[in-house]
Every structure is written in structure tokens, then in C-alpha cells.
PDB file of N, CA and C in Angstrom:
ATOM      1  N   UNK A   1       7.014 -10.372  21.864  1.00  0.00           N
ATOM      2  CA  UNK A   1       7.520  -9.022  21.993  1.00  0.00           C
ATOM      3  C   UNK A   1       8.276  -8.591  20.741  1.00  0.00           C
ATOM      4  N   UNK A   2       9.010  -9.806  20.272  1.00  0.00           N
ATOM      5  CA  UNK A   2      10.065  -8.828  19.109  1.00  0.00           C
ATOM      6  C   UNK A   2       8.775  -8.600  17.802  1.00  0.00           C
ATOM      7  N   UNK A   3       7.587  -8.912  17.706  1.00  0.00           N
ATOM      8  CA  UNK A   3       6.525  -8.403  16.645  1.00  0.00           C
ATOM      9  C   UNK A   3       6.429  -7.495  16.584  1.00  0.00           C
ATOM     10  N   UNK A   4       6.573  -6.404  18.172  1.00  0.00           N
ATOM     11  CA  UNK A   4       5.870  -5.444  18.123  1.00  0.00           C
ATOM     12  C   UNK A   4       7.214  -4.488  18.695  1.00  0.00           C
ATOM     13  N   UNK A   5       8.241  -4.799  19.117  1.00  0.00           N
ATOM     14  CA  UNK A   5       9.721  -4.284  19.381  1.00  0.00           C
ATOM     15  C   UNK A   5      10.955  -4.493  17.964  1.00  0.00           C
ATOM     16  N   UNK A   6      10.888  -3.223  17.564  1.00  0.00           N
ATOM     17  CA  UNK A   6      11.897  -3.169  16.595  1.00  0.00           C
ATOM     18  C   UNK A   6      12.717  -1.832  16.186  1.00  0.00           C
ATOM     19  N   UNK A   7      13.337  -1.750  16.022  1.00  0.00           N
ATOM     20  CA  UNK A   7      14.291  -0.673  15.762  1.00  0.00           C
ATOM     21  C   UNK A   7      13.387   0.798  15.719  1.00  0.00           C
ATOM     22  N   UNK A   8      13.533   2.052  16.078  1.00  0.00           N
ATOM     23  CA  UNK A   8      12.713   2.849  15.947  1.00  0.00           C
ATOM     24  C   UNK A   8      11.219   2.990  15.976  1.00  0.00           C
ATOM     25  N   UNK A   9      10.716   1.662  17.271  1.00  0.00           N
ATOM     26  CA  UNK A   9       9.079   1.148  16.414  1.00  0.00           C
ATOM     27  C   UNK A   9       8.549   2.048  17.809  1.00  0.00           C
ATOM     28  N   UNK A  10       9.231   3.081  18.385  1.00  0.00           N
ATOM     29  CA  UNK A  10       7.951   3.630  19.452  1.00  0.00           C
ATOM     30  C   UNK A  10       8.713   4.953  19.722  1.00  0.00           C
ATOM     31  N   UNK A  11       8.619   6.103  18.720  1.00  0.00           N
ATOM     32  CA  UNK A  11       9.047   7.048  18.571  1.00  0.00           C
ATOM     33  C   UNK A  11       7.881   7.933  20.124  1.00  0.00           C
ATOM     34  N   UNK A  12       8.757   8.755  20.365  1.00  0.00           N
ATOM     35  CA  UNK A  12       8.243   9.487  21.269  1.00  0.00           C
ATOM     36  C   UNK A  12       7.891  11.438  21.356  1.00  0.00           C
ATOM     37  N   UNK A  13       7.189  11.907  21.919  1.00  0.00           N
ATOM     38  CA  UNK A  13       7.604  13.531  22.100  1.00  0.00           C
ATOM     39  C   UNK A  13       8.674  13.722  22.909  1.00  0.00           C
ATOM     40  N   UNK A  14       8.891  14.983  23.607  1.00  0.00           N
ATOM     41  CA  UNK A  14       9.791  15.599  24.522  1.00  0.00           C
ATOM     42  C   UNK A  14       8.771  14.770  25.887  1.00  0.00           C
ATOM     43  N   UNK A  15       9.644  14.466  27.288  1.00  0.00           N
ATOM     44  CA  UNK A  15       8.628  14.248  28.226  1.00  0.00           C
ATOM     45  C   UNK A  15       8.079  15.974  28.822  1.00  0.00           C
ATOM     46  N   UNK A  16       6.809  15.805  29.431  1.00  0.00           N
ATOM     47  CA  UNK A  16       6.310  16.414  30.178  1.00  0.00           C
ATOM     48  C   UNK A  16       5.998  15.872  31.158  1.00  0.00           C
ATOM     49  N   UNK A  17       6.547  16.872  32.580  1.00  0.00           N
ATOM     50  CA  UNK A  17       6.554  16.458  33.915  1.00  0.00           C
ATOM     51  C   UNK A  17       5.117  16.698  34.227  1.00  0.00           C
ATOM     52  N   UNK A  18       4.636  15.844  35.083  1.00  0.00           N
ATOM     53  CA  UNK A  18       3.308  15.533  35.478  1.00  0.00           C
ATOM     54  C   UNK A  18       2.753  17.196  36.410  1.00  0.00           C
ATOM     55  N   UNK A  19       4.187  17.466  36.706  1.00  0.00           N
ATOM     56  CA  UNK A  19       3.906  18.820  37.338  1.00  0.00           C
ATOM     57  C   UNK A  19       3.316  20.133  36.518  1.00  0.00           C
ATOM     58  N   UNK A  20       3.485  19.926  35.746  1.00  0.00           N
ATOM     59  CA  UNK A  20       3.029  20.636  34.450  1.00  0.00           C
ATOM     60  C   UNK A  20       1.889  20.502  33.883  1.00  0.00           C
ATOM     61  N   UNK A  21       1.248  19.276  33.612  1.00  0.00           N
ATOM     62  CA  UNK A  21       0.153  18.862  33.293  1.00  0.00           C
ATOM     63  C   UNK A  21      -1.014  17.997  33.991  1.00  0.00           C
ATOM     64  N   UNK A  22      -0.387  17.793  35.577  1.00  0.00           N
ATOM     65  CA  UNK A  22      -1.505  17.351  36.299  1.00  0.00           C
ATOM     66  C   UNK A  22      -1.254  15.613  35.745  1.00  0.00           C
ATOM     67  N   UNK A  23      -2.622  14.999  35.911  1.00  0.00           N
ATOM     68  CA  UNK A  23      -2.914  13.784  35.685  1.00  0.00           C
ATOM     69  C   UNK A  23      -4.437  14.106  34.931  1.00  0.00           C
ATOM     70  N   UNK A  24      -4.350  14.197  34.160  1.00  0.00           N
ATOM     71  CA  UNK A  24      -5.460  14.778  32.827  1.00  0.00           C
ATOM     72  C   UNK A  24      -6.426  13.079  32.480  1.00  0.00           C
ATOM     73  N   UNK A  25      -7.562  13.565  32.948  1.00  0.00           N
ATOM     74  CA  UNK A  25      -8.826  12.078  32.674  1.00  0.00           C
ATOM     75  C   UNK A  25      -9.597  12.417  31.692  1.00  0.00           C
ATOM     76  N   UNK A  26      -9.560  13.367  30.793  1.00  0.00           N
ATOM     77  CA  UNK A  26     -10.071  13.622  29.909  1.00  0.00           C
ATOM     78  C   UNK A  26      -9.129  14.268  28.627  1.00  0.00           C
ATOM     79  N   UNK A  27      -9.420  14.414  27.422  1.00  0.00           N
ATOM     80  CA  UNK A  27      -9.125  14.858  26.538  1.00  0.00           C
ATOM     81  C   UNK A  27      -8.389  14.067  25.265  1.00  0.00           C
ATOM     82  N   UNK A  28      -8.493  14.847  23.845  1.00  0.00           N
ATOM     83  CA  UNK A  28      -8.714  13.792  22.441  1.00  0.00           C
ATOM     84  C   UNK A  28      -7.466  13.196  22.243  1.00  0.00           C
ATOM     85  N   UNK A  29      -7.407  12.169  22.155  1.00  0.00           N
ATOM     86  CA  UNK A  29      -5.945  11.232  21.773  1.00  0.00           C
ATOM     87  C   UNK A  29      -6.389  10.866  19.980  1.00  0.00           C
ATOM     88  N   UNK A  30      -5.165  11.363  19.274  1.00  0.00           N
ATOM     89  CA  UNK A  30      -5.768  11.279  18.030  1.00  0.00           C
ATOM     90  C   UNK A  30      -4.443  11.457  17.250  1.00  0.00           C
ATOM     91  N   UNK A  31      -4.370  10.558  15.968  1.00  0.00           N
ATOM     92  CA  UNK A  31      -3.522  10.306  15.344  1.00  0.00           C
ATOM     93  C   UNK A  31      -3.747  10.077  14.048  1.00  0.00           C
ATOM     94  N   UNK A  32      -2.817  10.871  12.863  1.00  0.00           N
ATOM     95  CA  UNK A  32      -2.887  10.960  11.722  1.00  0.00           C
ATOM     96  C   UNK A  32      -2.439  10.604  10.618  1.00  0.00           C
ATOM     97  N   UNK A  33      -2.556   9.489   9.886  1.00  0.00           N
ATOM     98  CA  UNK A  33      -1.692   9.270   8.690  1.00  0.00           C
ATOM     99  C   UNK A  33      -1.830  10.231   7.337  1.00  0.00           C
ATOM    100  N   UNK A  34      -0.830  10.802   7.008  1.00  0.00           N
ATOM    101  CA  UNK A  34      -0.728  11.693   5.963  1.00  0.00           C
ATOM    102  C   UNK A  34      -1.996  12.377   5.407  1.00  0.00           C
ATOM    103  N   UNK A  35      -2.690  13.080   7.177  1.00  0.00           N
ATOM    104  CA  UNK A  35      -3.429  13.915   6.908  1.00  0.00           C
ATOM    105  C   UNK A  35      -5.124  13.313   7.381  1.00  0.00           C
ATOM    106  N   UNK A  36      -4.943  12.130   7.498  1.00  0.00           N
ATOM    107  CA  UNK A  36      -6.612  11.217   7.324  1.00  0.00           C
ATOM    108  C   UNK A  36      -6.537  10.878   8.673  1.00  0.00           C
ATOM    109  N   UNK A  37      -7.659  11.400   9.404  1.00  0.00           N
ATOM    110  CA  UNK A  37      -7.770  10.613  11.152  1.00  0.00           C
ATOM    111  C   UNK A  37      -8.145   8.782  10.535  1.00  0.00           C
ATOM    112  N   UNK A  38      -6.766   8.177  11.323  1.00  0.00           N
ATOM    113  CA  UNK A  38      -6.379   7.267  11.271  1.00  0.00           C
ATOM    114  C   UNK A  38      -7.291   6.506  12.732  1.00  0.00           C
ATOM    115  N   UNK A  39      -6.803   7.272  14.195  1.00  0.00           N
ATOM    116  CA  UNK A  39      -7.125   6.797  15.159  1.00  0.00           C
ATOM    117  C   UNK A  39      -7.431   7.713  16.331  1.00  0.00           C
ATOM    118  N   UNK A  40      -8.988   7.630  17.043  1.00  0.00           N
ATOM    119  CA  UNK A  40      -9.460   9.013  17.412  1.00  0.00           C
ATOM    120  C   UNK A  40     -10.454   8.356  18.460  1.00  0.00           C
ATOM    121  N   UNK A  41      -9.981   9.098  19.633  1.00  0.00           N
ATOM    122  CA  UNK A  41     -10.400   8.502  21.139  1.00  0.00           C
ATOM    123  C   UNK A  41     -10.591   9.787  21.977  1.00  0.00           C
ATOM    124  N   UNK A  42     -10.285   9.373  23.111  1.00  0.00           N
ATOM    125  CA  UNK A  42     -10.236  10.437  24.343  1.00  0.00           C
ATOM    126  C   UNK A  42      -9.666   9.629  25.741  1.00  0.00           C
ATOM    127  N   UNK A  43      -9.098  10.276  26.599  1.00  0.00           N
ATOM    128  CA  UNK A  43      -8.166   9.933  27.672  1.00  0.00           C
ATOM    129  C   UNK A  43      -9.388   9.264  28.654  1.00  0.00           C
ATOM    130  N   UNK A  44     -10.431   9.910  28.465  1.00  0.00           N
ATOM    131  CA  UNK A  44     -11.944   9.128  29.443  1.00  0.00           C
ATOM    132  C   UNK A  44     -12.497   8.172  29.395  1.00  0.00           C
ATOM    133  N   UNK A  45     -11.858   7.204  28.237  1.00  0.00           N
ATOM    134  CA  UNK A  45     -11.872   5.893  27.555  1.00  0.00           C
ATOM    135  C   UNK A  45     -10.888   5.040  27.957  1.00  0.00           C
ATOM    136  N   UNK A  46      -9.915   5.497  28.859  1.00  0.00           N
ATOM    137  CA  UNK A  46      -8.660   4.747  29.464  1.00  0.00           C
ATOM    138  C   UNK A  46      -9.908   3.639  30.553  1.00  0.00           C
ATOM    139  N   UNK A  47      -9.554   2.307  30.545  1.00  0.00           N
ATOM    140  CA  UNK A  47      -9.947   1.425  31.628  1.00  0.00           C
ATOM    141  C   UNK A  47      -9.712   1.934  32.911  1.00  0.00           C
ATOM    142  N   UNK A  48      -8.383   2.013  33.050  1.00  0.00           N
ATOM    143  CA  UNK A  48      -8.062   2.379  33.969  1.00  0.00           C
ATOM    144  C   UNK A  48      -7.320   3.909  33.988  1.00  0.00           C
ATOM    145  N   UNK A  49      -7.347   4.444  35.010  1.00  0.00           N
ATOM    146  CA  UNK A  49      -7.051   6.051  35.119  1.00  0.00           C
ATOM    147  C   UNK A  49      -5.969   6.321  35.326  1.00  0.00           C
ATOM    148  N   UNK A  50      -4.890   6.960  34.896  1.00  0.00           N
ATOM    149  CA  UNK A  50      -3.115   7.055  35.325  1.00  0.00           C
ATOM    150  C   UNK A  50      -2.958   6.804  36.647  1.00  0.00           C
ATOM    151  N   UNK A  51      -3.781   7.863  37.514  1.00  0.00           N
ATOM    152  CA  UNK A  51      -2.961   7.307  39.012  1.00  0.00           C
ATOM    153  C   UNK A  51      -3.363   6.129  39.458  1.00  0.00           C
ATOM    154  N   UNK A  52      -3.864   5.239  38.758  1.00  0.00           N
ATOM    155  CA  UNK A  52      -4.396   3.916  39.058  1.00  0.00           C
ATOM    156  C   UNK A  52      -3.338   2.832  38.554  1.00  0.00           C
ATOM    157  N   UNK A  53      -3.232   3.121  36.968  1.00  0.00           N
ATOM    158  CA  UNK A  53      -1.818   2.605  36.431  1.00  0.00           C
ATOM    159  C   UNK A  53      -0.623   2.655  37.062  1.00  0.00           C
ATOM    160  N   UNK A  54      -0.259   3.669  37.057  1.00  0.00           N
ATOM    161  CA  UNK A  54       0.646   4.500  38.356  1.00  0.00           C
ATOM    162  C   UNK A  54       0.915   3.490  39.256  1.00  0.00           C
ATOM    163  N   UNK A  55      -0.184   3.323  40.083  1.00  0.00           N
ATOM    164  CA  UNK A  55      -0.092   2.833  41.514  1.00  0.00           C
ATOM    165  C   UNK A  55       0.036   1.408  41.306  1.00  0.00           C
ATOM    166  N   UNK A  56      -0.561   0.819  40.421  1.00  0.00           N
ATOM    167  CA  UNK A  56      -0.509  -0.639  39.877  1.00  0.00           C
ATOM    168  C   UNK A  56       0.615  -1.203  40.064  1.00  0.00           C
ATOM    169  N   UNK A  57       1.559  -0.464  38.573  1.00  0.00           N
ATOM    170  CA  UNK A  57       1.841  -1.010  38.122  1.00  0.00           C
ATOM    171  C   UNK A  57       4.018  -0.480  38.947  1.00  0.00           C
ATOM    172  N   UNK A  58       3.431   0.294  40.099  1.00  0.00           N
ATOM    173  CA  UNK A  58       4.513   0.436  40.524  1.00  0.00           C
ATOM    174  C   UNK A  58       4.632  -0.431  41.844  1.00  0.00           C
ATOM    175  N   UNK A  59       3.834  -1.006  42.077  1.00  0.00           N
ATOM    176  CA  UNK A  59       4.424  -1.933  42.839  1.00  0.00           C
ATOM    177  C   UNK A  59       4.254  -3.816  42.042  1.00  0.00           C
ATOM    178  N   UNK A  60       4.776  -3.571  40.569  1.00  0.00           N
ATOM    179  CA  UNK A  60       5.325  -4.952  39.805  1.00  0.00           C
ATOM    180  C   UNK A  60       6.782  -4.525  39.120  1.00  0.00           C
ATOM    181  N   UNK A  61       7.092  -3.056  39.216  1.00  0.00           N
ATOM    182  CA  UNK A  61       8.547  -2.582  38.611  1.00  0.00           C
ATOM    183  C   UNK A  61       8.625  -0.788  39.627  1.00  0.00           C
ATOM    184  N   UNK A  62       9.887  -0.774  39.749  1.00  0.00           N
ATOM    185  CA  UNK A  62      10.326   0.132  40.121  1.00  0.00           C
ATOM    186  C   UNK A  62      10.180   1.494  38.895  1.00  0.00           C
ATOM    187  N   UNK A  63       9.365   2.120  39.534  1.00  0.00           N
ATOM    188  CA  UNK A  63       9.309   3.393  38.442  1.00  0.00           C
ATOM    189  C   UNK A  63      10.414   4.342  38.520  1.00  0.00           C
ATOM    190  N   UNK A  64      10.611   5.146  37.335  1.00  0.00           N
ATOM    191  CA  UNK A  64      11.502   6.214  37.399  1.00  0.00           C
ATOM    192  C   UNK A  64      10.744   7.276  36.687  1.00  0.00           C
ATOM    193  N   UNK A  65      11.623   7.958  37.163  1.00  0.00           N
ATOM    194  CA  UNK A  65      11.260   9.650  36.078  1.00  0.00           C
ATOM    195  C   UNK A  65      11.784   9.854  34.534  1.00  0.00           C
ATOM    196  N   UNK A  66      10.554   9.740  33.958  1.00  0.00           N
ATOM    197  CA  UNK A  66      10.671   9.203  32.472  1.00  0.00           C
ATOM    198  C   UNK A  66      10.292   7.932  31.632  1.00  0.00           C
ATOM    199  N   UNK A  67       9.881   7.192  32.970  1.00  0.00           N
ATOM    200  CA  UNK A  67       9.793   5.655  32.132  1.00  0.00           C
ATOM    201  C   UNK A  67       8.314   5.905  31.731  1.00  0.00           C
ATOM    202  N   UNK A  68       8.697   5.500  30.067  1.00  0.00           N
ATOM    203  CA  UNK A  68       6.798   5.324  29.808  1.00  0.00           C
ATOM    204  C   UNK A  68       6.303   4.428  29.783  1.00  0.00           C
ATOM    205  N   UNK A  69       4.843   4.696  30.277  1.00  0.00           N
ATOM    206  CA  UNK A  69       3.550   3.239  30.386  1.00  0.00           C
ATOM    207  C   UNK A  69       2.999   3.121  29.264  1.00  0.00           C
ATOM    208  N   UNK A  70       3.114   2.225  28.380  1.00  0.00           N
ATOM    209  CA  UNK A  70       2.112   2.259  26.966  1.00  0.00           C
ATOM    210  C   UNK A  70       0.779   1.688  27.388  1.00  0.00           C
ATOM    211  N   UNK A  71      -0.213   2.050  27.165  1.00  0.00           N
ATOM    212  CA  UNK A  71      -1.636   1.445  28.048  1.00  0.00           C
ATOM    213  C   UNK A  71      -2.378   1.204  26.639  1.00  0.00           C
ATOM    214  N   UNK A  72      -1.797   1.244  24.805  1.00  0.00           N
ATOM    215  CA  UNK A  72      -2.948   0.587  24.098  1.00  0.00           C
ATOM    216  C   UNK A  72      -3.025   1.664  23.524  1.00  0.00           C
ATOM    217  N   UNK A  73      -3.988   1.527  22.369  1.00  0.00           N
ATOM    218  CA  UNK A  73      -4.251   3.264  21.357  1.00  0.00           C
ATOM    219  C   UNK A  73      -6.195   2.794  21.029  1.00  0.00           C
ATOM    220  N   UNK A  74      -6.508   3.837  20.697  1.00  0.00           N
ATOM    221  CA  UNK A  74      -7.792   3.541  20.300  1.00  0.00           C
ATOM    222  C   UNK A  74      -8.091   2.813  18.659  1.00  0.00           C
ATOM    223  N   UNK A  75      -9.121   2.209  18.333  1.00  0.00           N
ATOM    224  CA  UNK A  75      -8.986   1.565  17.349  1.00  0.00           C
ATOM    225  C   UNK A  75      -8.720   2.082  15.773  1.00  0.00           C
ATOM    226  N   UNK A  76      -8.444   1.418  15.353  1.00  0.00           N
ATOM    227  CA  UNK A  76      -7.810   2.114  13.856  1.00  0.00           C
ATOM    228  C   UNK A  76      -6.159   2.136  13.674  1.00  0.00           C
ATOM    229  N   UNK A  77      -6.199   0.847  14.419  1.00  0.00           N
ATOM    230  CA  UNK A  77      -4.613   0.375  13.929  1.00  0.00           C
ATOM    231  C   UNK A  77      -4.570   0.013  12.482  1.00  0.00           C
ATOM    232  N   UNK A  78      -3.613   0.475  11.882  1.00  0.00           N
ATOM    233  CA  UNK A  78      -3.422  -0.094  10.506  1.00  0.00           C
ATOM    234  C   UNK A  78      -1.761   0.127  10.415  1.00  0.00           C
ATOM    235  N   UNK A  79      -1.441  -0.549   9.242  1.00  0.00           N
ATOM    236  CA  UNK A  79      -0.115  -0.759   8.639  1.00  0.00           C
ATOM    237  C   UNK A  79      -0.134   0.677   7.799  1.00  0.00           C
ATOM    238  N   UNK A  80       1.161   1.113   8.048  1.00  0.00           N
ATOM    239  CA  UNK A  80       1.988   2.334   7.998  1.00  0.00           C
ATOM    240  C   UNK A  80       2.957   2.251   6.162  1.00  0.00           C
ATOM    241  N   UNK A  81       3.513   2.926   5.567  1.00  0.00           N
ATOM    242  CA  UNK A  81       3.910   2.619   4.450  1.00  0.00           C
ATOM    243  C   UNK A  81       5.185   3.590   4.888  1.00  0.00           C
ATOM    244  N   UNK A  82       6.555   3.446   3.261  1.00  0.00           N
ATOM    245  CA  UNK A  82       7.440   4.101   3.894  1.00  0.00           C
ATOM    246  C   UNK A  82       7.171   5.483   3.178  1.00  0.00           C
ATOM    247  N   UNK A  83       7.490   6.621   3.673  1.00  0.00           N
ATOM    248  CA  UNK A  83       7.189   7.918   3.425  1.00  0.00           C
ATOM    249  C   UNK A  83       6.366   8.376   3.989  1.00  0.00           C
ATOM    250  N   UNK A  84       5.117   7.812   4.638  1.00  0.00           N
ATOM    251  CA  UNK A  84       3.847   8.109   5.438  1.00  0.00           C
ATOM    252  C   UNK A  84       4.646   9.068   6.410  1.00  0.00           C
ATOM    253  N   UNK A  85       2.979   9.931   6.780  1.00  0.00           N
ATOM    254  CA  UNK A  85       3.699  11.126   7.732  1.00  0.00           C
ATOM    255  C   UNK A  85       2.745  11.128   8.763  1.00  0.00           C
ATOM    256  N   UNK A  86       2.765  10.669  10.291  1.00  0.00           N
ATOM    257  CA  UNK A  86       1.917  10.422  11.082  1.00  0.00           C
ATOM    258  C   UNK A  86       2.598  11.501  12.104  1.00  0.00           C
ATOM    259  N   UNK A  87       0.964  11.526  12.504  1.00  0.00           N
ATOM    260  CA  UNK A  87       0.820  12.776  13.503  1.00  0.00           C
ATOM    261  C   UNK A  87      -0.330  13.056  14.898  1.00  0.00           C
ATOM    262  N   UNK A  88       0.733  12.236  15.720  1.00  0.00           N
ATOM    263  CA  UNK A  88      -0.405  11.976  17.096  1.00  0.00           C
ATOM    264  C   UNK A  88      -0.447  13.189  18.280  1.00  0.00           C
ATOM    265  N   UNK A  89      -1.509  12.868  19.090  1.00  0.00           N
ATOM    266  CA  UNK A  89      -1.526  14.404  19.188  1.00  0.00           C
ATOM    267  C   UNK A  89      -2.523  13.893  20.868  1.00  0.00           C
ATOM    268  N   UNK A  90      -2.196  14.263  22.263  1.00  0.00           N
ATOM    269  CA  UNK A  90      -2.657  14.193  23.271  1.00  0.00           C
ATOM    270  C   UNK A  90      -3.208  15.638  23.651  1.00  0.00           C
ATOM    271  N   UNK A  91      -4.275  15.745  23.751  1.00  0.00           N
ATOM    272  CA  UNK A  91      -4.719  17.166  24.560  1.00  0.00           C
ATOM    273  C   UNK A  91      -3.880  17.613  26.354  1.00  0.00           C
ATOM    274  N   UNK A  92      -3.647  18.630  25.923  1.00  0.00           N
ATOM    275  CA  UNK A  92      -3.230  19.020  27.160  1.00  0.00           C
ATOM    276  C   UNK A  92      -1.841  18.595  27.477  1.00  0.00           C
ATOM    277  N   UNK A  93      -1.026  17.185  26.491  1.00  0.00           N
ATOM    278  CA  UNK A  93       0.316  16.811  26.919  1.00  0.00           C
ATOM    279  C   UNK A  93       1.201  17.345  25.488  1.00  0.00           C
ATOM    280  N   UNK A  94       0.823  16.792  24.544  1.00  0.00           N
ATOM    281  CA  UNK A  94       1.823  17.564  23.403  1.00  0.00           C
ATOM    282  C   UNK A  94       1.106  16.929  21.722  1.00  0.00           C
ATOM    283  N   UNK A  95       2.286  17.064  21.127  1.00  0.00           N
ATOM    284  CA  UNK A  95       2.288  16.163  19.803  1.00  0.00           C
ATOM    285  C   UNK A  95       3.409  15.765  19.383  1.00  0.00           C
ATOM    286  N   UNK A  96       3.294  15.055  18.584  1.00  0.00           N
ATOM    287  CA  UNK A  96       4.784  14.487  17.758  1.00  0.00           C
ATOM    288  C   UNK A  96       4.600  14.220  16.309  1.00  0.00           C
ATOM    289  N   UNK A  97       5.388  14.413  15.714  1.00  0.00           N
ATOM    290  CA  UNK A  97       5.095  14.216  13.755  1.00  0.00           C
ATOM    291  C   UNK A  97       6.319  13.046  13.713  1.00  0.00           C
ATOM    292  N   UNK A  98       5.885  11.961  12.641  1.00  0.00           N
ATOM    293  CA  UNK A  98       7.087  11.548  12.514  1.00  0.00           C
ATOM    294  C   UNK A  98       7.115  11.129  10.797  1.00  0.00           C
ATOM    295  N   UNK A  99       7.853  10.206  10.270  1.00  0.00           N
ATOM    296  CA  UNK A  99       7.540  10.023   8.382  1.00  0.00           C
ATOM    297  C   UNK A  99       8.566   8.862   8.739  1.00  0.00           C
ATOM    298  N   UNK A 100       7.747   7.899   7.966  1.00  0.00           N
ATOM    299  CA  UNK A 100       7.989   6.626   7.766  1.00  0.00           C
ATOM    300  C   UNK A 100       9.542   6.354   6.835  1.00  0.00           C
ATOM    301  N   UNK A 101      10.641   6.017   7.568  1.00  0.00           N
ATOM    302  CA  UNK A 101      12.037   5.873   6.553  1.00  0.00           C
ATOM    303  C   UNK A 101      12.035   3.888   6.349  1.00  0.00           C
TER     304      UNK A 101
END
């Protein structure tokens, strides 16, 4: 865990309540390093489907309002540099920009 847990290592958007956006099985999950599609999928590529995760994985931890599920990114992981300016982006839930300090 501490490889992949480190200070600022899972920056987030604002949440959006599910009431707002449903439980969405489709649409582009896609993320940008300083401009170049880095990593580029779709939500219909999830194994498993949120209210499935959901249901899973709430009876191994008590869920709350707000806790996030990380379920994995599509391929095109790579190493990040400092100044880089990444920019991921969920259809239908939001985006977030962030720059590498």
C-alpha cells in the first residue's frame, strides 16, 4: 500500500451525489497529460457495474456518504513528471485539472 499511498497521491473533484447523476454504465473516462490522451476508456468497460460494487463491497466495510471506491483506470499508466498538468475527465460526473508540485 505505501507504493501507491503517499502524500497528495489521489487528488480528487468536488463529490457528486448519485442523486444528481444516477448510476451512469456508460460514458468516456479519459485523462490527460499536458495535453496528450494519456488514458482513454469508457464506464461500459467497468467488470463490474457500480450498483454491483456498491452492493459488494458494502457488505465487507460500512459505507458512507462520500467514501470513494477506486475500481482501477484504463491502460496507459505512466510516470508523471514535476510541472506536468493532468486532466481527467468522467462523462456525465465532472473533471479535475491538477500540475505536478
Amino acid at each position: 500500500e505505501v507504493g501507491k499511498a503517499f502524500e497528495a497521491s489521489a487528488p480528487c473533484s468536488h463529490l457528486v451525489p448519485v442523486s444528481e447523476t444516477g448510476h451512469p454504465d456508460a460514458g468516456a473516462v479519459e485523462l490527460t497529460v499536458n495535453g496528450e490522451v494519456r488514458q482513454s476508456g469508457d464506464l461500459n468497460q467497468l467488470i463490474w457495474k457500480v450498483p454491483e460494487m456498491i452492493s459488494y463491497l458494502s457488505g465487507l466495510f460500512e459505507l458512507q456518504p462520500g467514501d470513494i471506491i477506486m475500481t482501477g483506470t484504463p491502460a496507459g499508466v505512466g510516470a508523471v513528471s514535476k510541472g506536468d498538468v493532468l486532466k481527467g475527465h468522467v462523462d456525465g460526473i465532472g473533471s479535475i485539472e491538477v500540475t505536478v508540485v
